[in-house]
Protein backbone atom coordinates (compact mmCIF):
# COMPACT_ATOMS: atom_id res chain seq x y z
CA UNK A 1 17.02 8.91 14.25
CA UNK A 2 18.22 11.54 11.39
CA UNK A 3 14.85 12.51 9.81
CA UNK A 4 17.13 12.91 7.02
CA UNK A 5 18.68 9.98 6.92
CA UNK A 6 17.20 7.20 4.14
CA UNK A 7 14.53 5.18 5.73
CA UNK A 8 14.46 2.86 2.20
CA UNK A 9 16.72 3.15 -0.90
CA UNK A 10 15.54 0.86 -3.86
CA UNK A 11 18.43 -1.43 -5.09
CA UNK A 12 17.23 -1.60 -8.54
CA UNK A 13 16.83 2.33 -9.28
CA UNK A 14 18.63 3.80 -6.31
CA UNK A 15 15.41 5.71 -5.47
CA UNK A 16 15.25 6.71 -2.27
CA UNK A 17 12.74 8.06 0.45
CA UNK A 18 13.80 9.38 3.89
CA UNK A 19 12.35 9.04 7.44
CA UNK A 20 11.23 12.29 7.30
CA UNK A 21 9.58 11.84 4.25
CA UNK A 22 7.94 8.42 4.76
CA UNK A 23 6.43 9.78 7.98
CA UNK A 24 4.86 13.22 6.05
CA UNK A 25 3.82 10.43 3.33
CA UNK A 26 2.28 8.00 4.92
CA UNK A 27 0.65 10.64 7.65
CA UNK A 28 -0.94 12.18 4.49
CA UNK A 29 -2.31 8.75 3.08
CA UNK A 30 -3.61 7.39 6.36
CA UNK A 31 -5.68 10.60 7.11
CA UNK A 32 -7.25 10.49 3.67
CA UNK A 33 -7.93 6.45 4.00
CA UNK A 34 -9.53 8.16 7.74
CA UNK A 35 -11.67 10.80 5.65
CA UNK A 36 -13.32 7.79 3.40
CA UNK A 37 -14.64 5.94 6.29
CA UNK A 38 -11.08 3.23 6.79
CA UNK A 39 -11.31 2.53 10.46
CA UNK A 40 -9.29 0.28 12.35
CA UNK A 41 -9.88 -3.58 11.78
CA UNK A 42 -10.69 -2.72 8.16
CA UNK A 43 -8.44 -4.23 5.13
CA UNK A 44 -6.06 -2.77 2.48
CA UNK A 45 -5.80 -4.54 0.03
CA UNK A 46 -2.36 -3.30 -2.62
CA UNK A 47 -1.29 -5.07 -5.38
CA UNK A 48 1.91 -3.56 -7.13
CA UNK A 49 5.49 -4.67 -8.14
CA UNK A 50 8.17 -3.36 -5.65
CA UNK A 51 8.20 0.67 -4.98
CA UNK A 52 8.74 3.42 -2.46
CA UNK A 53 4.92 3.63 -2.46
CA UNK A 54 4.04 0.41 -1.21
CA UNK A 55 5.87 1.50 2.44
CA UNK A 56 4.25 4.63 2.06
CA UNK A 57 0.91 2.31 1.68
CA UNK A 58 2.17 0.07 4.68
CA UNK A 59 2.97 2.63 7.31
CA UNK A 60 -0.58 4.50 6.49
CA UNK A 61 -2.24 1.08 7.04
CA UNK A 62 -0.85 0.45 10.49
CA UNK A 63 -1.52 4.09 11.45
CA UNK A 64 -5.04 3.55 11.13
CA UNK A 65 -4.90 0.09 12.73
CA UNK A 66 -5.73 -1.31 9.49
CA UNK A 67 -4.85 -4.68 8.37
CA UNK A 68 -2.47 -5.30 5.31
CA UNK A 69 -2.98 -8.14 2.44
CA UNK A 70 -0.37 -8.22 -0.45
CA UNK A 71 -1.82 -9.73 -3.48
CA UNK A 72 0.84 -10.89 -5.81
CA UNK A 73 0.83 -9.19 -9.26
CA UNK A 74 1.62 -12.23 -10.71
CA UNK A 75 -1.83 -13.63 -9.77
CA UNK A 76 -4.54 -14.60 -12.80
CA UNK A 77 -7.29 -12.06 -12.13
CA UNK A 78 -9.83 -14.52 -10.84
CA UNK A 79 -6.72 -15.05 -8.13
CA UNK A 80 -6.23 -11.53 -7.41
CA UNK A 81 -10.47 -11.12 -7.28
CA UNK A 82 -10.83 -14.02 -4.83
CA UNK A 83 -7.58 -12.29 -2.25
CA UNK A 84 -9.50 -8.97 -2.55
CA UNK A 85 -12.99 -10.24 -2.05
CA UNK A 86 -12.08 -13.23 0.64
CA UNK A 87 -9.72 -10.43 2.87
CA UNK A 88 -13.17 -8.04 2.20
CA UNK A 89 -10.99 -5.01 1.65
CA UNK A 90 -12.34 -1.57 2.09
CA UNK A 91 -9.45 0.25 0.06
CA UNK A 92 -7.41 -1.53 -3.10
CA UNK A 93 -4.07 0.27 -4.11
CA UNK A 94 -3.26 -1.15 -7.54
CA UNK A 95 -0.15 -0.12 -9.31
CA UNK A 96 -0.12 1.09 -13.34
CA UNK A 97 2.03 -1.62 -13.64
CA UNK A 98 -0.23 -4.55 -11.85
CA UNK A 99 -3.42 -2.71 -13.49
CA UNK A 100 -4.07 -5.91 -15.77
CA UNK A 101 -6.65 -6.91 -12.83
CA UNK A 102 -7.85 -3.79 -12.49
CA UNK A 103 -11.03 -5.07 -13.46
CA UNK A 104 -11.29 -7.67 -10.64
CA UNK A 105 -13.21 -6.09 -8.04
């Protein structure tokens, strides 16, 4: 594998990330979930339209042996609460553009 190469390209924008970037990404985001106490068995929780960020998120997750729960932006806020609270996640990534609910937790 080229870490050069694309590892996603987003069809609506074109943006684009590469392997070698992902892995430097997500490496970075995973040791800083590591350096607030996210250990493996605990839950992210993310809730954010499509972006590059949310593989970023993903990858970081499974590095730490954390486990992943997508809650859907569409969601009323009392939805989105009762996916964050029932999945008990340690760490919430919320998006500016799913931040209606950012008063959920």
């Amino acid at each position: 594998m080229n870490p050069d190469k694309p590892a996603l390209i987003m069809a609506d924008t074109e943006e684009m990330i590469t392997y070698a970037q992902l892995e430097e990404r997500s490496l970075r985001l995973a040791n800083y979930m590591r350096s607030i106490g996210f250990e493996k068995g605990d839950h992210l929780a993310v809730m954010a339209e499509n972006r590059i960020e949310i593989a970023e998120a993903l990858w970081a997750a499974l590095r730490t042996g954390g486990v992943i729960t997508m809650v859907n932006t569409h969601f009323t806020t009392a939805e989105a609460a009762y996916s964050i609270n029932d999945c008990d996640a340690k760490v919430l990534i919320v998006s500016t553009g799913a931040d209606k609910s950012a008063d959920l937790a």
